[in-house]
C-alpha atoms as a PDB file:
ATOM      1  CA  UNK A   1     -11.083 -11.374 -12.695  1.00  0.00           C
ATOM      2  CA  UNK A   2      -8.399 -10.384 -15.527  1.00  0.00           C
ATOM      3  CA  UNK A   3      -5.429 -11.143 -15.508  1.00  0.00           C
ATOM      4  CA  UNK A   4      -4.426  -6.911 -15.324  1.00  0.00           C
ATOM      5  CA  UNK A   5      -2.343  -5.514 -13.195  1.00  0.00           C
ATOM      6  CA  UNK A   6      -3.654  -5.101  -9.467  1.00  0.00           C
ATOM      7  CA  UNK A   7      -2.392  -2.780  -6.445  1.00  0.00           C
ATOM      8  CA  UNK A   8      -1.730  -4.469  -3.302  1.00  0.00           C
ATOM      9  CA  UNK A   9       0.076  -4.619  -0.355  1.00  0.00           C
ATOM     10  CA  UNK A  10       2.897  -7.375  -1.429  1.00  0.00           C
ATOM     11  CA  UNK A  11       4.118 -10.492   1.361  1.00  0.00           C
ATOM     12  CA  UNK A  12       7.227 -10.812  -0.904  1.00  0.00           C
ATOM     13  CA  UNK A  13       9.902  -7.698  -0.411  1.00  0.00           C
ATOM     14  CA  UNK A  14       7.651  -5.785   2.790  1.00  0.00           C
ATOM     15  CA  UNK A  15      10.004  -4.037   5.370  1.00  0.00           C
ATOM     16  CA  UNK A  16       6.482  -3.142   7.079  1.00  0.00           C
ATOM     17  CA  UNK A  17       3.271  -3.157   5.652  1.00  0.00           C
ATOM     18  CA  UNK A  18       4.141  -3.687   1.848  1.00  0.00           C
ATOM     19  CA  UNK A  19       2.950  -0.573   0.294  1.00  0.00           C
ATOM     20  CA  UNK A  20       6.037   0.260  -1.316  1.00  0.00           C
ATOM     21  CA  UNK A  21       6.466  -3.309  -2.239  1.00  0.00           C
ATOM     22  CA  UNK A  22       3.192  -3.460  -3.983  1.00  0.00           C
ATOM     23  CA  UNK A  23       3.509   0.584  -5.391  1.00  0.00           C
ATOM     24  CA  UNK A  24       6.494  -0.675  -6.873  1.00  0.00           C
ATOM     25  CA  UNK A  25       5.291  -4.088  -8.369  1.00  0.00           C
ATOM     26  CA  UNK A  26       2.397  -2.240  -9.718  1.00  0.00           C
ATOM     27  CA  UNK A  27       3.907   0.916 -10.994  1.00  0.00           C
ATOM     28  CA  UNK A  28       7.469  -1.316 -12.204  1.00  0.00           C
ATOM     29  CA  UNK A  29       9.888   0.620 -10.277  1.00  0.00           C
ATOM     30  CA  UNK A  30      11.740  -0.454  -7.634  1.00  0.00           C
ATOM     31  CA  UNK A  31      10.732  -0.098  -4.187  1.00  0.00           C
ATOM     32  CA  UNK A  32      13.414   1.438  -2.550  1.00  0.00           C
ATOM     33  CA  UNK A  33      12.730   4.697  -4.803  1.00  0.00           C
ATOM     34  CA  UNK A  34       9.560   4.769  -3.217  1.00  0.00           C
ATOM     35  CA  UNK A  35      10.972   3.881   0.478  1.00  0.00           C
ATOM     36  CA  UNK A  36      13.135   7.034  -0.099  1.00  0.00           C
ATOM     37  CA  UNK A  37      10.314   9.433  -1.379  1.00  0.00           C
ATOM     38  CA  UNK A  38       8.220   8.628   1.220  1.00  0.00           C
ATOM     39  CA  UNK A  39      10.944   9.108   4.076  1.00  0.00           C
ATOM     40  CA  UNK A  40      12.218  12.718   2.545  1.00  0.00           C
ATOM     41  CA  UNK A  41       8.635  13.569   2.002  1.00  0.00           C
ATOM     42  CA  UNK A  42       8.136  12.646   6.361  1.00  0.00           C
ATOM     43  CA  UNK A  43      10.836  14.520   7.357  1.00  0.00           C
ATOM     44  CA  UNK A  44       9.830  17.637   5.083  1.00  0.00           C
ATOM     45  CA  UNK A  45       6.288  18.281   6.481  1.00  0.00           C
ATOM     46  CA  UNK A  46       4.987  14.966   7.440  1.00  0.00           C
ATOM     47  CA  UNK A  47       3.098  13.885   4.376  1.00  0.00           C
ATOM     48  CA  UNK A  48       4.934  10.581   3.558  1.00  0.00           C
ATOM     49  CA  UNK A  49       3.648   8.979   6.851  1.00  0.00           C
ATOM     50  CA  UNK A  50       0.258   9.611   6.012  1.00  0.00           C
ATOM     51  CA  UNK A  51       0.428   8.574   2.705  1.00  0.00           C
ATOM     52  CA  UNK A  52       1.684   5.197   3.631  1.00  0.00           C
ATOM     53  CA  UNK A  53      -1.241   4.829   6.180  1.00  0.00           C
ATOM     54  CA  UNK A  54      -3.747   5.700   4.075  1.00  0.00           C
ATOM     55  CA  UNK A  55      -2.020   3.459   1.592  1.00  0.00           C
ATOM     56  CA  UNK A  56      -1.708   0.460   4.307  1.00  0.00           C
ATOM     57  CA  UNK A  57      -5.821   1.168   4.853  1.00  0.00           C
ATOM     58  CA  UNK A  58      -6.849   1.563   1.135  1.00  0.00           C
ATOM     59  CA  UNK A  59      -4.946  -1.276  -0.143  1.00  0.00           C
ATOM     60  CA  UNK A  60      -5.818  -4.729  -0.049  1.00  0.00           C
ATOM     61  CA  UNK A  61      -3.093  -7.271   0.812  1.00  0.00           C
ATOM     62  CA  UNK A  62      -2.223  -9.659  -1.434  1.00  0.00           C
ATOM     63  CA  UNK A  63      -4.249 -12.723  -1.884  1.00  0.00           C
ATOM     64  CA  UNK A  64      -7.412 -10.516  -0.399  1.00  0.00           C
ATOM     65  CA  UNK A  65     -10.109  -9.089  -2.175  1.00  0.00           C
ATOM     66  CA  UNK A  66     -11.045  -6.522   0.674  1.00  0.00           C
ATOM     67  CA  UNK A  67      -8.491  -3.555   2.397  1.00  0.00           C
ATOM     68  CA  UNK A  68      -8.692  -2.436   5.966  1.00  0.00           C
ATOM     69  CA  UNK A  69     -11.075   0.550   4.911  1.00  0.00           C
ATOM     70  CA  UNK A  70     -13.363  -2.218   3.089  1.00  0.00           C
ATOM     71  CA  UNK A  71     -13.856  -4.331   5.636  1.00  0.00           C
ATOM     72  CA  UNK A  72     -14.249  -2.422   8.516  1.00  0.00           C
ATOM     73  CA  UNK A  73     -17.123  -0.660   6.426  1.00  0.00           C
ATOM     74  CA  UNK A  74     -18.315  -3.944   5.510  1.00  0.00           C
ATOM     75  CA  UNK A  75     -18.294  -4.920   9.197  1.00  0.00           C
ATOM     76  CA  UNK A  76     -20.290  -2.042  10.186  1.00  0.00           C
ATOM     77  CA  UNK A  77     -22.406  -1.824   7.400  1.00  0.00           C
ATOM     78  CA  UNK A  78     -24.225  -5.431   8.449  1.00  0.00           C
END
């Protein structure tokens, strides 16, 4: 592949899964910005929880090339 930028859930900086870590990474911000959007978006109407697990499903972890979503499918699918 190219040497581009890629998201993905990062081992390096998680508290959890490593969405944040790897938003971050990819998007150049830090990751505690995102950690803090996510938790005031949960506690006003519940949407940062399930944006982090559909993040944690859609993103592949680093050093895969498949996310939860993929393989699963992929599992099914043969």
């Amino acid at each position: 592949m190219g040497g581009g930028k890629r998201l993905e859930r990062k081992v390096e900086g998680r508290l959890v899964a490593g969405v944040c870590a790897g938003l971050g990474d990819y998007l150049g911000i830090d990751a505690n910005l995102i950690r803090v959007g996510l938790a005031v978006l949960t506690i006003f109407g519940g949407f940062g929880a399930l944006a982090y697990l559909l993040a944690w499903a859609l993103m592949p972890e680093e050093g895969e090339s498949a996310s939860v979503v993929e393989k699963i499918i992929n599992k099914n699918g043969t």
